[in-house]
PDB file of N, CA and C in Angstrom:
ATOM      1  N   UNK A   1       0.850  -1.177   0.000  1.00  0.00           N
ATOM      2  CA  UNK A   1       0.000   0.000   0.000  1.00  0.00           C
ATOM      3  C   UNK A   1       0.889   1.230   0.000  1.00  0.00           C
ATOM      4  N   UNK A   2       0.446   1.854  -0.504  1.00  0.00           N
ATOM      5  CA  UNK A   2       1.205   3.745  -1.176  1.00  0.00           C
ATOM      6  C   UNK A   2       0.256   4.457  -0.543  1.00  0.00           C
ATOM      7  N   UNK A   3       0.573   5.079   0.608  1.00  0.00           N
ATOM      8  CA  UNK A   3       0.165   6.318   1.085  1.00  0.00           C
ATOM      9  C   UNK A   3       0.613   7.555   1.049  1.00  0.00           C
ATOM     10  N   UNK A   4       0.328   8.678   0.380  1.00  0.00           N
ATOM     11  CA  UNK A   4       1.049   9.429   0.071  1.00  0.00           C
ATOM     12  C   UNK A   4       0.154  10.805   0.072  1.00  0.00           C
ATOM     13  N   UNK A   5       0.616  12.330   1.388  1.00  0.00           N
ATOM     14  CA  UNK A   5       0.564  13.114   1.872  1.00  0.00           C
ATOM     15  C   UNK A   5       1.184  14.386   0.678  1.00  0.00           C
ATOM     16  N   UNK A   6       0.101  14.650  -0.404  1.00  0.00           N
ATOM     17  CA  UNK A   6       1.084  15.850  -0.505  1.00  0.00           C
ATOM     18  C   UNK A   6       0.501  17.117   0.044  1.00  0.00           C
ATOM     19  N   UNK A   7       1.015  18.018  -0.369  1.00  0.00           N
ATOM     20  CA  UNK A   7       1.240  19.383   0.585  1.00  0.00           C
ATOM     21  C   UNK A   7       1.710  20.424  -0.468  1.00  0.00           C
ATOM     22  N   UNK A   8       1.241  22.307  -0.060  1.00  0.00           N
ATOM     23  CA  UNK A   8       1.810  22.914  -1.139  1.00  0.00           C
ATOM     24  C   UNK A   8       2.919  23.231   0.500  1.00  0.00           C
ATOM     25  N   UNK A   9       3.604  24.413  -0.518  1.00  0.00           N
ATOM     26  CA  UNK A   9       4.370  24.655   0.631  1.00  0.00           C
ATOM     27  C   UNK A   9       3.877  25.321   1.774  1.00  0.00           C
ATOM     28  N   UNK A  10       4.280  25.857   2.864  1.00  0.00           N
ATOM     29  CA  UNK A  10       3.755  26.510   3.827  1.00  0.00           C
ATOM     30  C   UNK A  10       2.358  26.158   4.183  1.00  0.00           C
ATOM     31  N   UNK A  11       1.864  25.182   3.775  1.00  0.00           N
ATOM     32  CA  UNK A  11       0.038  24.823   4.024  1.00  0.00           C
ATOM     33  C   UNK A  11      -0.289  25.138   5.395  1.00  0.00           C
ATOM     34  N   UNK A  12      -1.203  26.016   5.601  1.00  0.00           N
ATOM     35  CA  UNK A  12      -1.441  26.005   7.278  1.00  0.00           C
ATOM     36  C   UNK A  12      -2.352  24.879   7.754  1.00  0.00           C
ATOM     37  N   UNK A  13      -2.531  23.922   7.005  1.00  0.00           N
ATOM     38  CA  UNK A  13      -3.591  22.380   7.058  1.00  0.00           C
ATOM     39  C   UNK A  13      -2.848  21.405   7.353  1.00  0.00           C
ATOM     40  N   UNK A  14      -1.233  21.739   7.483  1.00  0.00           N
ATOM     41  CA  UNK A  14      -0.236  20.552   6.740  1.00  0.00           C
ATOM     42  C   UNK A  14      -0.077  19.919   8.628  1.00  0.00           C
ATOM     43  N   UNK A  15      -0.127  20.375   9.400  1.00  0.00           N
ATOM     44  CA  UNK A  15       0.278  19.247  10.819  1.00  0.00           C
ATOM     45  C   UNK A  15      -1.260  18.772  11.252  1.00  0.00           C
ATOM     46  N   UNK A  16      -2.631  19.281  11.269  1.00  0.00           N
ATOM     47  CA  UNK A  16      -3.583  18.825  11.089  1.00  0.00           C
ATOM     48  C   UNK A  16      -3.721  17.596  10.201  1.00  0.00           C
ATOM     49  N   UNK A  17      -3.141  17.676   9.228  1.00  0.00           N
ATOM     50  CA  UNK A  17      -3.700  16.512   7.809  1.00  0.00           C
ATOM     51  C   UNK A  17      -2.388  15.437   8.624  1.00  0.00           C
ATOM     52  N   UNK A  18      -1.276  15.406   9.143  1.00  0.00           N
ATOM     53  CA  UNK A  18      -0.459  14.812   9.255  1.00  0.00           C
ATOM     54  C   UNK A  18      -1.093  14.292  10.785  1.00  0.00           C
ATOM     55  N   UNK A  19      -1.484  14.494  11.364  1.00  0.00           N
ATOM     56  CA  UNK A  19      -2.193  13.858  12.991  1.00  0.00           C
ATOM     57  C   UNK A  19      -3.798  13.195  12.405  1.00  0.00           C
ATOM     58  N   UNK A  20      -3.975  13.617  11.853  1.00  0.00           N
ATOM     59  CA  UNK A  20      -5.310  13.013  11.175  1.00  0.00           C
ATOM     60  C   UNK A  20      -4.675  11.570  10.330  1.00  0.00           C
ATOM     61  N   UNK A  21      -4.173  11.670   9.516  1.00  0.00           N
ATOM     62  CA  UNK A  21      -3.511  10.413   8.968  1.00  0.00           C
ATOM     63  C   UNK A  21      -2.624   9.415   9.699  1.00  0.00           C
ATOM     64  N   UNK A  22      -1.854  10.302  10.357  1.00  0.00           N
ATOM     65  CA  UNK A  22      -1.704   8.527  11.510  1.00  0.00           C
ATOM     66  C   UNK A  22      -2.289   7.817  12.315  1.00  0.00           C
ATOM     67  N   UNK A  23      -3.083   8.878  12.942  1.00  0.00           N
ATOM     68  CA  UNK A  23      -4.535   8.214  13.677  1.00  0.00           C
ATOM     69  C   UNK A  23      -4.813   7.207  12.990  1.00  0.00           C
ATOM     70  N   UNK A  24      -5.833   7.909  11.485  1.00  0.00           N
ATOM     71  CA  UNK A  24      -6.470   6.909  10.656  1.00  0.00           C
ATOM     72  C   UNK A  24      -5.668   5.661  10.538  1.00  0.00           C
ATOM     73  N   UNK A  25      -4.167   5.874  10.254  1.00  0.00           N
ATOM     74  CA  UNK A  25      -3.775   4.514   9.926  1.00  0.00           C
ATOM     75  C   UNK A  25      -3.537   3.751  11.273  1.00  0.00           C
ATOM     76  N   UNK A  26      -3.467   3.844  12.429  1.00  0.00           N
ATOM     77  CA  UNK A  26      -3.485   3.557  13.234  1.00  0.00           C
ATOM     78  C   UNK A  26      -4.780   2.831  13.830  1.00  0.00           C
ATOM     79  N   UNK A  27      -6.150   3.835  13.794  1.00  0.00           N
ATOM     80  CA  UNK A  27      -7.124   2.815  13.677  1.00  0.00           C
ATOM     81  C   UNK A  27      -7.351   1.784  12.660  1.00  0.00           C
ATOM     82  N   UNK A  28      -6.833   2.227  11.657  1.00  0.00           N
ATOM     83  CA  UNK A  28      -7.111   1.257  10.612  1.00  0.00           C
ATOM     84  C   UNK A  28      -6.184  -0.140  10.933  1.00  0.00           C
ATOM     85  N   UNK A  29      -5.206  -0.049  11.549  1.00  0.00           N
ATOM     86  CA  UNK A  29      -4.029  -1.020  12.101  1.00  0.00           C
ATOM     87  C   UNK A  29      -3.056  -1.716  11.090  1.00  0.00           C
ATOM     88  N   UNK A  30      -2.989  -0.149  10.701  1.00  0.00           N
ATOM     89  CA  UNK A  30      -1.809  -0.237   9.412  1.00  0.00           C
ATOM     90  C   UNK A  30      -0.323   0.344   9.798  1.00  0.00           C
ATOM     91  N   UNK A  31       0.708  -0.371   9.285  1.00  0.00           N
ATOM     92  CA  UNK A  31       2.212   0.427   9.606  1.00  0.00           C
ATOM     93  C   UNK A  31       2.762   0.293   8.513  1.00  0.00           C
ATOM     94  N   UNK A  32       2.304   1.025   7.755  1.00  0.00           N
ATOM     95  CA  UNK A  32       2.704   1.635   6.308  1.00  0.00           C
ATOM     96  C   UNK A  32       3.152   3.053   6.218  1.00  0.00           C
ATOM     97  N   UNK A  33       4.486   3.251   5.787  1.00  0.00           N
ATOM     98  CA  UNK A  33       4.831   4.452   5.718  1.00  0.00           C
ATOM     99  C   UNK A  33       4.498   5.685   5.231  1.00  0.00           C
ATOM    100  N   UNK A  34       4.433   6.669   4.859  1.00  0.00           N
ATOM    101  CA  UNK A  34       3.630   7.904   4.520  1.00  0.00           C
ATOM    102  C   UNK A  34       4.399   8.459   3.621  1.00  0.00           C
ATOM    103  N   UNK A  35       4.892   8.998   2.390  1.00  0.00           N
ATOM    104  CA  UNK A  35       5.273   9.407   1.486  1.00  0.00           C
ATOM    105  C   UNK A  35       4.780  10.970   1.874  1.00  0.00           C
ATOM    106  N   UNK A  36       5.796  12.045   1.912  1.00  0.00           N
ATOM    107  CA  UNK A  36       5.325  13.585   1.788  1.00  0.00           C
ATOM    108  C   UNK A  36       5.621  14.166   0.637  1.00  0.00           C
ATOM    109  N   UNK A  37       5.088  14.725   0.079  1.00  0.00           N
ATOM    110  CA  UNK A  37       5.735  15.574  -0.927  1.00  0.00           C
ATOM    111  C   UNK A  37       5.149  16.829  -0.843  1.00  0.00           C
ATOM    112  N   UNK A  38       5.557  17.811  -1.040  1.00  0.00           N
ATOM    113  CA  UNK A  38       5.840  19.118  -1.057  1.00  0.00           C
ATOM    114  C   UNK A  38       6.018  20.028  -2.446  1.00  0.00           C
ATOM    115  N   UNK A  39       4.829  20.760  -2.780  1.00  0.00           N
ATOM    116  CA  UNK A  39       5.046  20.950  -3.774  1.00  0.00           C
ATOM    117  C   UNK A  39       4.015  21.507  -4.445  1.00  0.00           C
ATOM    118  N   UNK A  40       3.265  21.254  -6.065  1.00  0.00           N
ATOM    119  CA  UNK A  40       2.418  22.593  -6.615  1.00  0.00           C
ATOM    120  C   UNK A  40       1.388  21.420  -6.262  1.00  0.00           C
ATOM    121  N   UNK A  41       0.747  21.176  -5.299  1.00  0.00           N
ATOM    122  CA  UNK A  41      -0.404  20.521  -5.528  1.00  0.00           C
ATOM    123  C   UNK A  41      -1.627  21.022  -4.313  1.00  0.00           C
ATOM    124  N   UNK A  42      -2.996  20.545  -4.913  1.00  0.00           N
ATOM    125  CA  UNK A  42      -4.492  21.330  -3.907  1.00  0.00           C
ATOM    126  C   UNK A  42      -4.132  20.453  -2.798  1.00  0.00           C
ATOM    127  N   UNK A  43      -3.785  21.263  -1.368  1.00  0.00           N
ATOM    128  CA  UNK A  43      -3.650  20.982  -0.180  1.00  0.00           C
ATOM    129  C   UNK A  43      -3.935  21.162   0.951  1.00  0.00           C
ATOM    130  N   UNK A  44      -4.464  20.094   1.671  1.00  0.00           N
ATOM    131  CA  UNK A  44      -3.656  18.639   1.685  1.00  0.00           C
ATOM    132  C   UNK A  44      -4.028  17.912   0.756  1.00  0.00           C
ATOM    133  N   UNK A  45      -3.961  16.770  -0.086  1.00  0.00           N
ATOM    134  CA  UNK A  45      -4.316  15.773  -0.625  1.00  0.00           C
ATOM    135  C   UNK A  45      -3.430  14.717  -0.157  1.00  0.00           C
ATOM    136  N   UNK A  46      -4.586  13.684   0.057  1.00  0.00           N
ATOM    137  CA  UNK A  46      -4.179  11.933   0.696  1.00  0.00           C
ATOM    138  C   UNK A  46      -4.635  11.244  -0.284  1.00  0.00           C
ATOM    139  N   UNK A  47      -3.463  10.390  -0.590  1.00  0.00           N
ATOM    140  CA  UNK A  47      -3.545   9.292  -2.199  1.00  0.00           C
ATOM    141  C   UNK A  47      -3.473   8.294  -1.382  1.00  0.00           C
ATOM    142  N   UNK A  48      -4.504   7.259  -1.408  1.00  0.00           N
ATOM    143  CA  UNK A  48      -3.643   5.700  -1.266  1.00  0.00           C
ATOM    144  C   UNK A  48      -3.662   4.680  -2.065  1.00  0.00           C
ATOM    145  N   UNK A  49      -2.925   4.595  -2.957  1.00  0.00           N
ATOM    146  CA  UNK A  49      -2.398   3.680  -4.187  1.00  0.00           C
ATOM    147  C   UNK A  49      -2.571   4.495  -5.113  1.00  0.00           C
ATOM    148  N   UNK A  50      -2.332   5.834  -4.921  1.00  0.00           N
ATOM    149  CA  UNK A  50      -2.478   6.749  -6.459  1.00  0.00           C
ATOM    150  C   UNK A  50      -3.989   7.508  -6.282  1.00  0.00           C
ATOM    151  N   UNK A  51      -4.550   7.138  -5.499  1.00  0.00           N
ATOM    152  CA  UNK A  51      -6.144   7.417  -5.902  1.00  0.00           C
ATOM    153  C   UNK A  51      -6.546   8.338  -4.239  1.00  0.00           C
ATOM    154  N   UNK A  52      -6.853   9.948  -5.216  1.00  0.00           N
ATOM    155  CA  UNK A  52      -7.168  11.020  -4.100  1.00  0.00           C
ATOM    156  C   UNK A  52      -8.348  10.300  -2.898  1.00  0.00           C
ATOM    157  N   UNK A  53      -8.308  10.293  -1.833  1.00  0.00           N
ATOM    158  CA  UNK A  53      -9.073  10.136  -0.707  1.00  0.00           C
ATOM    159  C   UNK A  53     -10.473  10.370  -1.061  1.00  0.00           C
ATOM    160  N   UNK A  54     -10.322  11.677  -1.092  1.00  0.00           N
ATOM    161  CA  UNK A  54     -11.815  12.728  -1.639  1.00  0.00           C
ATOM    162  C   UNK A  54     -12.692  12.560  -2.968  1.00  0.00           C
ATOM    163  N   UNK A  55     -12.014  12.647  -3.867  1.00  0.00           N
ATOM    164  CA  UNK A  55     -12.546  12.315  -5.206  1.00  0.00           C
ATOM    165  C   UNK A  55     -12.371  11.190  -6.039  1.00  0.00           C
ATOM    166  N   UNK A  56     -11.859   9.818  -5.437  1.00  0.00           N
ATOM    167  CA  UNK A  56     -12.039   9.046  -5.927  1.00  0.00           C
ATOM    168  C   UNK A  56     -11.133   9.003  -7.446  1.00  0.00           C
ATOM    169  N   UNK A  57     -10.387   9.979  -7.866  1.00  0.00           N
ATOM    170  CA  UNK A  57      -9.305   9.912  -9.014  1.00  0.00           C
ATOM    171  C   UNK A  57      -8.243   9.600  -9.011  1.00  0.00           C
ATOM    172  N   UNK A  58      -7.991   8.733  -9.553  1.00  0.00           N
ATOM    173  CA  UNK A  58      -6.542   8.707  -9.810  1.00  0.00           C
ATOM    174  C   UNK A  58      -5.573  10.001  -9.924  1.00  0.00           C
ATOM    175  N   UNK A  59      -4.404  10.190  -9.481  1.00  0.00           N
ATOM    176  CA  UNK A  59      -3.893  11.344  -9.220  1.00  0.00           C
ATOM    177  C   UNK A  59      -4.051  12.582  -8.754  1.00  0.00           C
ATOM    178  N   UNK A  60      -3.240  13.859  -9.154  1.00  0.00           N
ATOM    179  CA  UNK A  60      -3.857  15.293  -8.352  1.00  0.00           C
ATOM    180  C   UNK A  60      -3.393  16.254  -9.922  1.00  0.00           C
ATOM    181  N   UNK A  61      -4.149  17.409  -9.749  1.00  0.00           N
ATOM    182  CA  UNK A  61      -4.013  18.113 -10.750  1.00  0.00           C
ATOM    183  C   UNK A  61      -2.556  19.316 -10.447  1.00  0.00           C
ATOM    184  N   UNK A  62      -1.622  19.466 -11.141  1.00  0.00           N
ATOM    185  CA  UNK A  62      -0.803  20.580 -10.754  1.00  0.00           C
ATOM    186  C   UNK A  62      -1.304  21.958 -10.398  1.00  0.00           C
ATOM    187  N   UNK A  63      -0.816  22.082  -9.351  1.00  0.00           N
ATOM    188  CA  UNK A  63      -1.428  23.414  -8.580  1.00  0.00           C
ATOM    189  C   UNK A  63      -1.227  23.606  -7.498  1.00  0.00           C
ATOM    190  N   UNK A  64      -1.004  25.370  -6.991  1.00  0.00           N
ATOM    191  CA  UNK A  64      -0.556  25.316  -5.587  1.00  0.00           C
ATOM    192  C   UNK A  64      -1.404  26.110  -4.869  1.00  0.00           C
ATOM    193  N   UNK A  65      -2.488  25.399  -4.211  1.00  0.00           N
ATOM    194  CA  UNK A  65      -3.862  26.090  -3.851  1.00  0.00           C
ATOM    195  C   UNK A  65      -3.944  24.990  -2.449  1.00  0.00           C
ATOM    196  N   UNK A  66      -4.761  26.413  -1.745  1.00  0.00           N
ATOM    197  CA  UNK A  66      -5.428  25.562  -0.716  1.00  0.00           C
ATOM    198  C   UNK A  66      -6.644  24.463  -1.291  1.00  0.00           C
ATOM    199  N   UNK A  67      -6.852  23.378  -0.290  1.00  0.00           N
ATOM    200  CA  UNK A  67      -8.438  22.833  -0.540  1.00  0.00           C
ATOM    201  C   UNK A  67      -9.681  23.076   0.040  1.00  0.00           C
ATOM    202  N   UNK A  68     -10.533  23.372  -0.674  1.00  0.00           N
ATOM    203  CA  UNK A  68     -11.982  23.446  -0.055  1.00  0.00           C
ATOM    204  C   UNK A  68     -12.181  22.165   0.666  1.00  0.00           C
ATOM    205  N   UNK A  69     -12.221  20.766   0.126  1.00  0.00           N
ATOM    206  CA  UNK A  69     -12.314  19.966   0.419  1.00  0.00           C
ATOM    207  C   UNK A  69     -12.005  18.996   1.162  1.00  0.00           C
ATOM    208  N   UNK A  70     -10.948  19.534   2.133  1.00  0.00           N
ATOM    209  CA  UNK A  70      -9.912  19.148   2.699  1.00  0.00           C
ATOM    210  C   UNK A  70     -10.381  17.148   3.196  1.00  0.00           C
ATOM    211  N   UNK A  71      -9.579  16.598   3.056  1.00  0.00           N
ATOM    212  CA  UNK A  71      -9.637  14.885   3.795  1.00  0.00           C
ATOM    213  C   UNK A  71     -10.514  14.889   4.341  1.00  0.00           C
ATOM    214  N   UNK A  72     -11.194  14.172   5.365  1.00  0.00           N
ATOM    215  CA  UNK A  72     -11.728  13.797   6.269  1.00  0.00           C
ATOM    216  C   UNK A  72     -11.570  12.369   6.617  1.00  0.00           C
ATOM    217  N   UNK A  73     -11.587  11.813   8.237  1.00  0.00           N
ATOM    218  CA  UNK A  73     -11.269  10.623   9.200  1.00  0.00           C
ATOM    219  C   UNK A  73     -11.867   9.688   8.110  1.00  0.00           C
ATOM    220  N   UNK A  74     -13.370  10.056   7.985  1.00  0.00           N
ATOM    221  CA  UNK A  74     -14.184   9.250   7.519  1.00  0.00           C
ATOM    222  C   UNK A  74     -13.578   8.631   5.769  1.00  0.00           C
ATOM    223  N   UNK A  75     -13.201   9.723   5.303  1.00  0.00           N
ATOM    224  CA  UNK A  75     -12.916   9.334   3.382  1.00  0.00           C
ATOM    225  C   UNK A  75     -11.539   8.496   3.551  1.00  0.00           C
ATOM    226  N   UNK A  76     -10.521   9.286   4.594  1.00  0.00           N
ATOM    227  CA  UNK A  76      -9.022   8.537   4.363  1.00  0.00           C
ATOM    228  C   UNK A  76      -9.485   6.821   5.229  1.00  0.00           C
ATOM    229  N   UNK A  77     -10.246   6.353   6.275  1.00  0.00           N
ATOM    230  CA  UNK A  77     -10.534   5.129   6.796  1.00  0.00           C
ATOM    231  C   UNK A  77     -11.018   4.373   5.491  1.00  0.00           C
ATOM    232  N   UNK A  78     -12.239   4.684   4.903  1.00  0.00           N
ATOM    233  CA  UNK A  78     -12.388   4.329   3.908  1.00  0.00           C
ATOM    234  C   UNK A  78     -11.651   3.769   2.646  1.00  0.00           C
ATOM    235  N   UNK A  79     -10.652   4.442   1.997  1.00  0.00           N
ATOM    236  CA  UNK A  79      -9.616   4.582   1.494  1.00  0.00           C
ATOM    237  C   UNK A  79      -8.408   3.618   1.979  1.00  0.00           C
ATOM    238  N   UNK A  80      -8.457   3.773   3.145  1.00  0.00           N
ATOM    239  CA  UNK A  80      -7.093   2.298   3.846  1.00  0.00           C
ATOM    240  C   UNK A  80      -7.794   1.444   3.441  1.00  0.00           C
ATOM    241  N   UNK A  81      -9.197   1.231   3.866  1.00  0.00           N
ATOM    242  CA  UNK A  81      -9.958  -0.245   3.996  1.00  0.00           C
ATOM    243  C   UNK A  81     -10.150  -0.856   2.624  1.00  0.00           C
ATOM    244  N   UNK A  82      -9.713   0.097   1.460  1.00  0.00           N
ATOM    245  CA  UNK A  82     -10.149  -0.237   0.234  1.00  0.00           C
ATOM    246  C   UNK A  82     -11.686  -0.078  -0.375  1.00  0.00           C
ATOM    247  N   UNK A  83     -12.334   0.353   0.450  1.00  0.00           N
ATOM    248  CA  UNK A  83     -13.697   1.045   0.495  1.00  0.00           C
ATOM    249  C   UNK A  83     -14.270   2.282  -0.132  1.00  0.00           C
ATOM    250  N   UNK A  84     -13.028   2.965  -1.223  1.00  0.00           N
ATOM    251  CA  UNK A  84     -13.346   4.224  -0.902  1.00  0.00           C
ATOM    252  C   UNK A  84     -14.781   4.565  -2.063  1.00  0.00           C
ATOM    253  N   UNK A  85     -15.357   3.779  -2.928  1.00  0.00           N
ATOM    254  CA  UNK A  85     -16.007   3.777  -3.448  1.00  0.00           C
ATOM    255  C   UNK A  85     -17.603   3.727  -3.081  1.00  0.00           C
ATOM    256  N   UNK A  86     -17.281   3.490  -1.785  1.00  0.00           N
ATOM    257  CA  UNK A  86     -18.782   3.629  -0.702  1.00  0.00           C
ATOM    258  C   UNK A  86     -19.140   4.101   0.081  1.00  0.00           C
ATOM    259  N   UNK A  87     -18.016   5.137  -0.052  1.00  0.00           N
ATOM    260  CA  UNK A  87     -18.446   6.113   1.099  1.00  0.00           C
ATOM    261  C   UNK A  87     -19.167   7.750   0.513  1.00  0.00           C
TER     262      UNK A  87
END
């Protein structure tokens, strides 16, 4: 499993989205490492296996913007469990 945290720079979301995601993987009772990247992308965005938390797409669009949409407990649990299509 590919979990992967990106971030634009300076995100004021970015230690929130990072305590929110180990939790999750933690309830989820996963010890899979977290990939950060840093960089032009809508943030936070949480990929796990390539595929955004939130929208269900494969990848993220280039861009260095906050998100409206930010994660939630509920979409990234989903998303570990392989579920994310039912939530």
């Amino acid at each position: 499993m590919l979990v992967e945290l990106l971030l634009a720079p300076q995100c004021p979301h970015a230690e929130d989205a990072r305590v929110m995601l180990a939790r999750c993987l933690a309830e989820a009772g996963l010890a899979v490492p977290v990939v950060e990247r840093v960089g032009e992308y809508p943030s936070p965005t949480m990929l796990v296996n390539g595929v955004d938390v939130m929208t269900g797409a494969a990848g993220t669009p280039t861009m260095q913007a906050c998100r409206l949409d930010r994660p939630t407990p509920r979409r990234v649990l989903a998303a570990l469990r392989g579920q994310a299509g039912t939530v």
